[in-house]
Structures are given as C-alpha cells and as structure tokens.
N, C-alpha and C. Protein backbone atom coordinates (compact mmCIF):
# COMPACT_ATOMS: atom_id res chain seq x y z
N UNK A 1 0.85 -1.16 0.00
CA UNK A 1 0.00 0.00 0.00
C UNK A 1 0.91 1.23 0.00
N UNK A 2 0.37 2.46 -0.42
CA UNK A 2 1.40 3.71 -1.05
C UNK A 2 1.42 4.41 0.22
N UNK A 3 1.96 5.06 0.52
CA UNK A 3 1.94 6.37 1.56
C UNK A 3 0.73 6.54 1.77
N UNK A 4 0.51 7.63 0.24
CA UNK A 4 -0.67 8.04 0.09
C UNK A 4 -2.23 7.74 0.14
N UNK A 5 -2.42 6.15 -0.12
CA UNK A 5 -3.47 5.72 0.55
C UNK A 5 -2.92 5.31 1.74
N UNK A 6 -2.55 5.02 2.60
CA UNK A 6 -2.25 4.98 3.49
C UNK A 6 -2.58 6.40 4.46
N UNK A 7 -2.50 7.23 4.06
CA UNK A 7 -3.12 8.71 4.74
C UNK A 7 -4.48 8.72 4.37
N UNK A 8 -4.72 8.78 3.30
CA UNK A 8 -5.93 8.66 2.98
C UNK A 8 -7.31 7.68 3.72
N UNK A 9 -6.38 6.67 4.23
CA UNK A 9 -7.48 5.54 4.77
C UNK A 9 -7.83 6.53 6.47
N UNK A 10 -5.94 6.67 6.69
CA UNK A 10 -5.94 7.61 8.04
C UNK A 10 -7.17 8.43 8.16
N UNK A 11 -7.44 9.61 7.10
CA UNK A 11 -8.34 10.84 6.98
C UNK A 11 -9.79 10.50 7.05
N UNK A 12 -10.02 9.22 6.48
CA UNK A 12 -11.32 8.74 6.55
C UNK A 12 -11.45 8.27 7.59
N UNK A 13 -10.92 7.39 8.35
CA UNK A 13 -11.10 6.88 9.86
C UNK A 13 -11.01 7.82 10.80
N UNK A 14 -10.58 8.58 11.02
CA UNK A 14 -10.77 9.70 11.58
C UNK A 14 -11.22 10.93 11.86
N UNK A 15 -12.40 11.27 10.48
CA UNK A 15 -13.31 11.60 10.28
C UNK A 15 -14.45 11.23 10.69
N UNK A 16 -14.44 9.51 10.85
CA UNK A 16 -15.94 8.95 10.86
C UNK A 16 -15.34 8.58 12.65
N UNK A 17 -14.43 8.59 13.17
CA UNK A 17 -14.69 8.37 14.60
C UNK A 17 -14.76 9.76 15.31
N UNK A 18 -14.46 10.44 14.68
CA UNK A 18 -14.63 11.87 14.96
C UNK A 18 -16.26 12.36 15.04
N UNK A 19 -17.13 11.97 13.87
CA UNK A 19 -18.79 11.94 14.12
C UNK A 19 -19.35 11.18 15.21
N UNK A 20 -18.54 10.48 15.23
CA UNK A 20 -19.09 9.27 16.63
C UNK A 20 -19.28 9.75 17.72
N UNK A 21 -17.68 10.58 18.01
CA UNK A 21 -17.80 11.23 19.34
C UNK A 21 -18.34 12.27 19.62
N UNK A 22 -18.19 13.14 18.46
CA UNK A 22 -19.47 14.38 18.07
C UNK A 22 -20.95 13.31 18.60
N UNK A 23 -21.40 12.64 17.92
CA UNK A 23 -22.82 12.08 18.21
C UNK A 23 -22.82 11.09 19.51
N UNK A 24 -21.83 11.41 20.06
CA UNK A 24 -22.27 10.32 21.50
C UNK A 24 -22.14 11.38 22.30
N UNK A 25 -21.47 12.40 22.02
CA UNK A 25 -21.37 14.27 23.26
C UNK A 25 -23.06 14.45 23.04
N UNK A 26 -23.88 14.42 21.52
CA UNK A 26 -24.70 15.12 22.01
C UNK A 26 -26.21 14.32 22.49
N UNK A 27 -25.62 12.52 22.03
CA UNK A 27 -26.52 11.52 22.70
C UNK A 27 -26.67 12.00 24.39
N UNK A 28 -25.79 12.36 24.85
CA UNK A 28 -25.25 12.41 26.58
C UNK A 28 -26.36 13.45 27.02
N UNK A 29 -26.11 14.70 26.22
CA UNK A 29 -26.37 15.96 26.69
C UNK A 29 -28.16 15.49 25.94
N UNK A 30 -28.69 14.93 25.60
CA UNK A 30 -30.07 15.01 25.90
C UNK A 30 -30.71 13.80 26.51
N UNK A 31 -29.88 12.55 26.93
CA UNK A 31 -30.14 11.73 28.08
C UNK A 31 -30.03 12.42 29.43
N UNK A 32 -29.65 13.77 29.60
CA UNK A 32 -29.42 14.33 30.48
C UNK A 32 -30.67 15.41 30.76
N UNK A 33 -30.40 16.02 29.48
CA UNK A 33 -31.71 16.48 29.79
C UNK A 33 -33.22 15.89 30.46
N UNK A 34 -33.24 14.51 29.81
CA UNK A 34 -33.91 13.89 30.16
C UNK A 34 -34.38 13.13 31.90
N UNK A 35 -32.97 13.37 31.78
CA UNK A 35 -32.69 12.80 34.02
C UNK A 35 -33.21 14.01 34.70
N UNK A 36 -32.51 15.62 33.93
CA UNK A 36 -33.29 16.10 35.00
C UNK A 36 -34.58 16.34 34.91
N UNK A 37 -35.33 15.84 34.08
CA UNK A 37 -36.97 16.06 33.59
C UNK A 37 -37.01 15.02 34.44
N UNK A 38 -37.14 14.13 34.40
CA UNK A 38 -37.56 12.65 35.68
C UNK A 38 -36.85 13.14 37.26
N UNK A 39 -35.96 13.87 37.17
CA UNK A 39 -35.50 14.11 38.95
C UNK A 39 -36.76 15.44 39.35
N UNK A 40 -37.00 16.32 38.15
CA UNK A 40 -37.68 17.52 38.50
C UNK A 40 -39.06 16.89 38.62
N UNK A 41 -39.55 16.17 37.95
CA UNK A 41 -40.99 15.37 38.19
C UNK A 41 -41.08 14.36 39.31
N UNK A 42 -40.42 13.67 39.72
CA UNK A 42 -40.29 13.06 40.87
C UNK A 42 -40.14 14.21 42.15
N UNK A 43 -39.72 15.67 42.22
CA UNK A 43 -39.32 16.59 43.12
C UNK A 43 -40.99 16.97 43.62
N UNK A 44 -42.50 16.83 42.33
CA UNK A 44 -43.10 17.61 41.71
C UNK A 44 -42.91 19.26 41.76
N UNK A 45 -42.06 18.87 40.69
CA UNK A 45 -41.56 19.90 40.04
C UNK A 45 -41.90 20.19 38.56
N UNK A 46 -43.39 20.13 38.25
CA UNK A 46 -43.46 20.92 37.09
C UNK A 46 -43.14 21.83 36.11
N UNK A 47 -42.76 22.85 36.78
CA UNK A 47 -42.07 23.87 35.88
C UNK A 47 -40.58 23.27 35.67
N UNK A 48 -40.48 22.69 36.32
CA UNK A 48 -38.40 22.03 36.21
C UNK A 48 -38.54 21.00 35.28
N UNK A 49 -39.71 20.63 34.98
CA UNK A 49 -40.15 19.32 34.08
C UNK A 49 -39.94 19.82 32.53
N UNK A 50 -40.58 20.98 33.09
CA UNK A 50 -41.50 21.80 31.62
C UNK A 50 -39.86 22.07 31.11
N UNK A 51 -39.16 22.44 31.40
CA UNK A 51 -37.58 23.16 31.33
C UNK A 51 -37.02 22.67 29.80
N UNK A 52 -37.37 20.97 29.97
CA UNK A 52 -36.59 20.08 28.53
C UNK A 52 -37.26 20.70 27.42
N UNK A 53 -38.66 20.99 27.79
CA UNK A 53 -39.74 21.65 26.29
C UNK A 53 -39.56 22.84 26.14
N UNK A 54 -39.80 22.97 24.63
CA UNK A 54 -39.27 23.95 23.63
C UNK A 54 -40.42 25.35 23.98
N UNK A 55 -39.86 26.40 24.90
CA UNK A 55 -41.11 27.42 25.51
C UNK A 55 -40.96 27.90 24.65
N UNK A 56 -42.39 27.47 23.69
CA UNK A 56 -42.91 28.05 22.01
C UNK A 56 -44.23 27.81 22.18
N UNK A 57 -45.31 28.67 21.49
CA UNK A 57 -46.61 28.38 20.93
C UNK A 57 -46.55 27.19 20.03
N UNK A 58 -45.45 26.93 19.40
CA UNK A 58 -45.31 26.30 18.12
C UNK A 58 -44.90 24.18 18.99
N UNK A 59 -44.57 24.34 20.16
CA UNK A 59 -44.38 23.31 20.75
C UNK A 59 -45.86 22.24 20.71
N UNK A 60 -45.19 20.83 20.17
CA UNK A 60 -46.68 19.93 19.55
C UNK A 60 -46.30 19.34 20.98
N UNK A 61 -47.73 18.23 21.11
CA UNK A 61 -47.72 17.18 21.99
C UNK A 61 -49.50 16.63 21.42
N UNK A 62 -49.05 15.42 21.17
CA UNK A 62 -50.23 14.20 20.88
C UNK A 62 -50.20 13.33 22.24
N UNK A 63 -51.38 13.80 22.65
CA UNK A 63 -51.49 12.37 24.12
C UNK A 63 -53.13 11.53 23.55
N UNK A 64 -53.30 10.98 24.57
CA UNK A 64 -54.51 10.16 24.18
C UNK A 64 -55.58 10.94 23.87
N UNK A 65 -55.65 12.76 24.23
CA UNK A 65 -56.69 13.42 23.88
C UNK A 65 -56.50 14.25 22.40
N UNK A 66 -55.43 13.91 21.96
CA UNK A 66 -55.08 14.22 20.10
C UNK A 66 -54.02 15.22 20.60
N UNK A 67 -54.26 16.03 19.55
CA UNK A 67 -52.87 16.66 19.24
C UNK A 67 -53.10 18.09 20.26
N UNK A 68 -52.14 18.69 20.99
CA UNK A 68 -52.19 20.46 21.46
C UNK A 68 -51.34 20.47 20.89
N UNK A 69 -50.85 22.31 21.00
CA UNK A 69 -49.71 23.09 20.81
C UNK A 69 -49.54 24.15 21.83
N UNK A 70 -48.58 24.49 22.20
CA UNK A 70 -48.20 25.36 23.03
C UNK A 70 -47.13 24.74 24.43
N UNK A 71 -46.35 25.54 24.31
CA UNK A 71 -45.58 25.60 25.83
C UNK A 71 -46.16 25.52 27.12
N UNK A 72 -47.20 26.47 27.08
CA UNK A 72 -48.29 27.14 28.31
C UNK A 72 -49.45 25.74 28.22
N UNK A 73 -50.02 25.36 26.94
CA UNK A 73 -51.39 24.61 27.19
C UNK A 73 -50.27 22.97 27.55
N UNK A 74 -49.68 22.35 27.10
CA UNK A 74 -48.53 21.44 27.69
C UNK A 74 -48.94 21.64 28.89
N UNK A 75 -47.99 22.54 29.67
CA UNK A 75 -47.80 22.65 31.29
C UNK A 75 -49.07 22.40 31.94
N UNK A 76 -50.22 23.46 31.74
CA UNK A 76 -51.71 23.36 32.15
C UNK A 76 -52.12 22.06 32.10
N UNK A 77 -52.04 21.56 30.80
CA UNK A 77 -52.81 19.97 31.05
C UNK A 77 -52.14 19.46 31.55
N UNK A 78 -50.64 19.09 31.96
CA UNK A 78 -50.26 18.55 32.53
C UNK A 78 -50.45 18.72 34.25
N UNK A 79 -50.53 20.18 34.33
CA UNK A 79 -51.02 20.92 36.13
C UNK A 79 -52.47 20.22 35.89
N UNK A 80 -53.65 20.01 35.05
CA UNK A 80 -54.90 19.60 35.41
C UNK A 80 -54.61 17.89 35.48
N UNK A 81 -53.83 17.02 35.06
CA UNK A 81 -54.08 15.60 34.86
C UNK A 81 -53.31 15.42 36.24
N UNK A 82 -52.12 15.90 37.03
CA UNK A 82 -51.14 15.45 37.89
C UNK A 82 -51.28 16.55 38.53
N UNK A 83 -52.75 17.59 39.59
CA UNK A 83 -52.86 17.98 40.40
C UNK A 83 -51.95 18.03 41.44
N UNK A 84 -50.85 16.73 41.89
CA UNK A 84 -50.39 16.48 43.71
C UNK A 84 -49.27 15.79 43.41
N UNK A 85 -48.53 15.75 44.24
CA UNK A 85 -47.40 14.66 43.99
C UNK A 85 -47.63 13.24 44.12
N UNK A 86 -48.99 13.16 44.48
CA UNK A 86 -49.78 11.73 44.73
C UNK A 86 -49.92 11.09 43.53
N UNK A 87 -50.59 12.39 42.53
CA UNK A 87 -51.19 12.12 41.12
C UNK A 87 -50.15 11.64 39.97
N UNK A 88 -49.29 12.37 40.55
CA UNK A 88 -47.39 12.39 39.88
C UNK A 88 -47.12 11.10 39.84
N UNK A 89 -46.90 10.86 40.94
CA UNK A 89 -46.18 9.91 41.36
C UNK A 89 -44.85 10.00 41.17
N UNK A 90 -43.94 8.60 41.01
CA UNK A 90 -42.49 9.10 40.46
C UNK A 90 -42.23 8.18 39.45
N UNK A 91 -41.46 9.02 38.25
CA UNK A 91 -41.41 9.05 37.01
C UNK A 91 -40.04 7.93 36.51
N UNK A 92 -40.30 7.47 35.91
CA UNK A 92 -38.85 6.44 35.37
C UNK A 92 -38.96 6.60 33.29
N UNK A 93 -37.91 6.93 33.45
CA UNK A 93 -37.99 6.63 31.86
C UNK A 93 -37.25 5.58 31.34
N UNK A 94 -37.04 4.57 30.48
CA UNK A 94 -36.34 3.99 29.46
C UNK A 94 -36.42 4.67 28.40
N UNK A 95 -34.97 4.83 28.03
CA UNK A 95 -34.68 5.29 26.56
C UNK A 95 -34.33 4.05 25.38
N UNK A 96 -34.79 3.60 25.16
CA UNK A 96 -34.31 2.48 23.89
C UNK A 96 -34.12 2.90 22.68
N UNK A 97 -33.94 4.34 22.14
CA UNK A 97 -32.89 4.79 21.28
C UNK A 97 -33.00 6.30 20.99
N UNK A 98 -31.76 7.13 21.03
CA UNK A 98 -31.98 8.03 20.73
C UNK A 98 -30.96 8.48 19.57
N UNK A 99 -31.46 9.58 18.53
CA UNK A 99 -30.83 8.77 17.23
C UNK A 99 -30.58 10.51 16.60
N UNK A 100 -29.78 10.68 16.80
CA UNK A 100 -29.33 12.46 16.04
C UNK A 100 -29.51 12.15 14.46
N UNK A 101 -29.84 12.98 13.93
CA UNK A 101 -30.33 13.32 12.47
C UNK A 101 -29.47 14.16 11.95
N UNK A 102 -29.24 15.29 12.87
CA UNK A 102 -28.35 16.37 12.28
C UNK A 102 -28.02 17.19 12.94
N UNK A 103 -27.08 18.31 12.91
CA UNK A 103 -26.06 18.74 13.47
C UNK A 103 -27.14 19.50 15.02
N UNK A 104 -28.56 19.70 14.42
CA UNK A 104 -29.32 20.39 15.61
C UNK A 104 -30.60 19.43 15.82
N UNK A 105 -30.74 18.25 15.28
CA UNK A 105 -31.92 17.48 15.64
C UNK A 105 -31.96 16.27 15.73
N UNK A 106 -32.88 15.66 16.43
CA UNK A 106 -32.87 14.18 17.15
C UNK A 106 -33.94 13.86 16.95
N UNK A 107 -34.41 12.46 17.64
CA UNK A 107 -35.48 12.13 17.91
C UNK A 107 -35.05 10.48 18.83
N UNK A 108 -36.29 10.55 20.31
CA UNK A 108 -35.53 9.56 20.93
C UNK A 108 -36.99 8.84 21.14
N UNK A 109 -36.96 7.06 21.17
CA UNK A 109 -38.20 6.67 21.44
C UNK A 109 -37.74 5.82 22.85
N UNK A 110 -38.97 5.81 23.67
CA UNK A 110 -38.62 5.25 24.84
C UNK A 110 -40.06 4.76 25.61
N UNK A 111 -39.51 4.75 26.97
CA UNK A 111 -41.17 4.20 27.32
C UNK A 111 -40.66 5.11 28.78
N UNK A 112 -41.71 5.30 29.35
CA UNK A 112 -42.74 5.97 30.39
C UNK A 112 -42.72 5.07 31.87
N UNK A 113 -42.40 5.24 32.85
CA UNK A 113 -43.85 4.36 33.61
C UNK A 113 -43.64 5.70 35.17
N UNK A 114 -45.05 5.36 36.10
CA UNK A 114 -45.03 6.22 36.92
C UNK A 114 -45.59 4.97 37.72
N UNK A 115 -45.14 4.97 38.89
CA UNK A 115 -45.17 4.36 40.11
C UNK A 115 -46.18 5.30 41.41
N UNK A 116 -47.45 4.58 41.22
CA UNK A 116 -48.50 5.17 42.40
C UNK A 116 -48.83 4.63 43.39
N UNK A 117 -49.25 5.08 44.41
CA UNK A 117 -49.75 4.04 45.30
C UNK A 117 -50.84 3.18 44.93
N UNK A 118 -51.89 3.15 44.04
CA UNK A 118 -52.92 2.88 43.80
C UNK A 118 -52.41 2.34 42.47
N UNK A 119 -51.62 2.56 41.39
CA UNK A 119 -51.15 2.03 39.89
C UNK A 119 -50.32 2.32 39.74
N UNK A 120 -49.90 2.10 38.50
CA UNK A 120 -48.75 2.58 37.76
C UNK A 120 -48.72 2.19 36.16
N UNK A 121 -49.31 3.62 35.79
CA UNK A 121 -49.57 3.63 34.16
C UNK A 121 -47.86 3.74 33.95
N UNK A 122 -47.99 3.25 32.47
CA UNK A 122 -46.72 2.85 31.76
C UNK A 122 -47.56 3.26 30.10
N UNK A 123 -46.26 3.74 29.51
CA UNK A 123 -46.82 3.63 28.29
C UNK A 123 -45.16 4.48 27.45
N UNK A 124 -45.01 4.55 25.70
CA UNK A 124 -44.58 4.97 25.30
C UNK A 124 -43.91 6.38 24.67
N UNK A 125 -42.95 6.52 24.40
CA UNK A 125 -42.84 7.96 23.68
C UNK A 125 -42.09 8.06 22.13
N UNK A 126 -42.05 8.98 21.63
CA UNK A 126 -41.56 9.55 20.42
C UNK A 126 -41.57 11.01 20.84
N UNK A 127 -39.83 11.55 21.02
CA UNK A 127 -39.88 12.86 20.86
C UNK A 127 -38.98 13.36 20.22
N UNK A 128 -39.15 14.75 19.41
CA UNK A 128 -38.21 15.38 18.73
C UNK A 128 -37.92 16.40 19.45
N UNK A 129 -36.60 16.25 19.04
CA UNK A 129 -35.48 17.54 19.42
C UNK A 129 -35.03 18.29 18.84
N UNK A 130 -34.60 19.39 19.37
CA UNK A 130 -34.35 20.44 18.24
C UNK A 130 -33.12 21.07 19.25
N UNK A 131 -32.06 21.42 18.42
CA UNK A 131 -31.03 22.10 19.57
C UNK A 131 -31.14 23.66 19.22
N UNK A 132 -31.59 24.13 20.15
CA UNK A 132 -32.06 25.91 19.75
C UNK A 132 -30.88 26.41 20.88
N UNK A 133 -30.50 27.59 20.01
CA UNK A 133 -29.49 28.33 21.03
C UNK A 133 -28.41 27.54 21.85
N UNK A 134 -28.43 26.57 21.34
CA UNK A 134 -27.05 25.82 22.11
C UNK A 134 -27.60 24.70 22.92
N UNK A 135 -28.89 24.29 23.35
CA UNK A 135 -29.58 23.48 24.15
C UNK A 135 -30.54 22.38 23.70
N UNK A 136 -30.75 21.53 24.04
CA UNK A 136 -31.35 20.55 23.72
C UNK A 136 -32.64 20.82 23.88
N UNK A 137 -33.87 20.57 23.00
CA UNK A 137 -35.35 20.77 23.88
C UNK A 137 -36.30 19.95 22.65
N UNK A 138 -37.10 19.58 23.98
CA UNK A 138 -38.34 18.69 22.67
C UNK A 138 -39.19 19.37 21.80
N UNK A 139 -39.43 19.33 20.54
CA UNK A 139 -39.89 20.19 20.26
C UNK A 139 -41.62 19.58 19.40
N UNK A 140 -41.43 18.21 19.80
CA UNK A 140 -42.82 17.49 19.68
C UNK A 140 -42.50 16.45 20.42
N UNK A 141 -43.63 15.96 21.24
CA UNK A 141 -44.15 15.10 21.47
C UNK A 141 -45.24 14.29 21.55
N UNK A 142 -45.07 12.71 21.42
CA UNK A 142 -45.93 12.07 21.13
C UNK A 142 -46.13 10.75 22.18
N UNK A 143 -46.51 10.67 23.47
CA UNK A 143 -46.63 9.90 24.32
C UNK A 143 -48.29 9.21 24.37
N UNK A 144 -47.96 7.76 24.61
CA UNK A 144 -49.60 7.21 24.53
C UNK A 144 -49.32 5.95 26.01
C-alpha cells in the first residue's frame, strides 16, 4: 500500500470516529436532559419538568386526547391531569434509542412508567429535538 493511501485511509477513519464522538457528546447531553426532567418530576416539580420543552406556541404534543400546541397549554394539562405529587407519582424513563439526524436534531423513542400508590400507568414515547441556542429541547411530542 502507497503512503498516500495509506493517509488517505488515516483521513477517513478519523473523520468517521470523529462523528461518533461528536454524536455520543450530544446523545449524553439530551439523556441528560432527560434525568433532569424525571428528577424535577419526581421533586413535583413541574415547571423544572417543563424546562426540557421547547417554551414556544409552536411546541406539539399528541397524548390520548389528540394533538395540542403550546408551551403554556402542555404545562396546564399537565397541572390539570397530575394535580399532587400523589397524582405524579415518580417518574422512570427507558430510553431504547436516541438517534441524532443532524447537526441540531434528534429524535428519541422510549417508554414511560409512573409508580403510584394505587397504579402505575406505563406507556410509550416519540420525541423530537431540536437544539435551539445551544440546548437541547423537545420540540414534539408524542406519548400514549
């Protein structure tokens, strides 16, 4: 083999482990985001919850009652469905993949469950990310 491919193979391998670690810095930084959304909901800490979502009118969320939009109507239904820290309960997520698209967007699917005294609904997610201003934030969601 020549020098020259020989550098050449170099430039390519090191390019593509170079995206890797680029895409596992910014896998981290929205599994993180994500911990403190489950430490702030377990605190009931709503507004510390609300923190990961994208504070926009333009912010989606599909739950079992169809589709809203908004930052503000989010939080509210969420203050009317989880009244108490009773109603809360405490929050666990599994992430089973979260998958960068591009240099500012993601999307991670996972599952849900909340631990009550009385139950513990469980169920799925699909959310997109969007990195605005330097930060990670969902900028739809789709939990059932």
């Amino acid at each position: 083999m020549t020098l020259k491919k020989t550098y050449l193979i170099l430039v390519v391998l090191f390019g593509f482990s170079s995206q890797l670690v680029a895409q596992d810095k910014e896998q981290k930084a929205i599994r993180e985001v994500m911990r403190l959304q489950e430490n702030a909901w377990n605190k009931g800490d709503l507004q510390g919850f609300m923190l990961g979502y994208w504070n926009s009118p333009e912010l989606l969320f599909i739950g079992s009652r169809g589709a809203t939009y908004g930052w503000e109507t989010t939080l509210q239904n969420y203050q009317r469905s989880y009244p108490n820290t009773d109603a809360m309960g405490k929050l666990a997520f599994e992430i089973l993949k979260v998958e960068i698209t591009g240099k500012d967007s993601a999307w991670v699917v996972g599952k849900w469950a909340l631990q009550r005294e009385k139950d513990r609904p469980n169920g799925h997610f699909l959310l997109v990310w969007r990195k605005i201003k330097g930060k990670w934030l969902i900028v739809a969601d789709h939990s059932s």
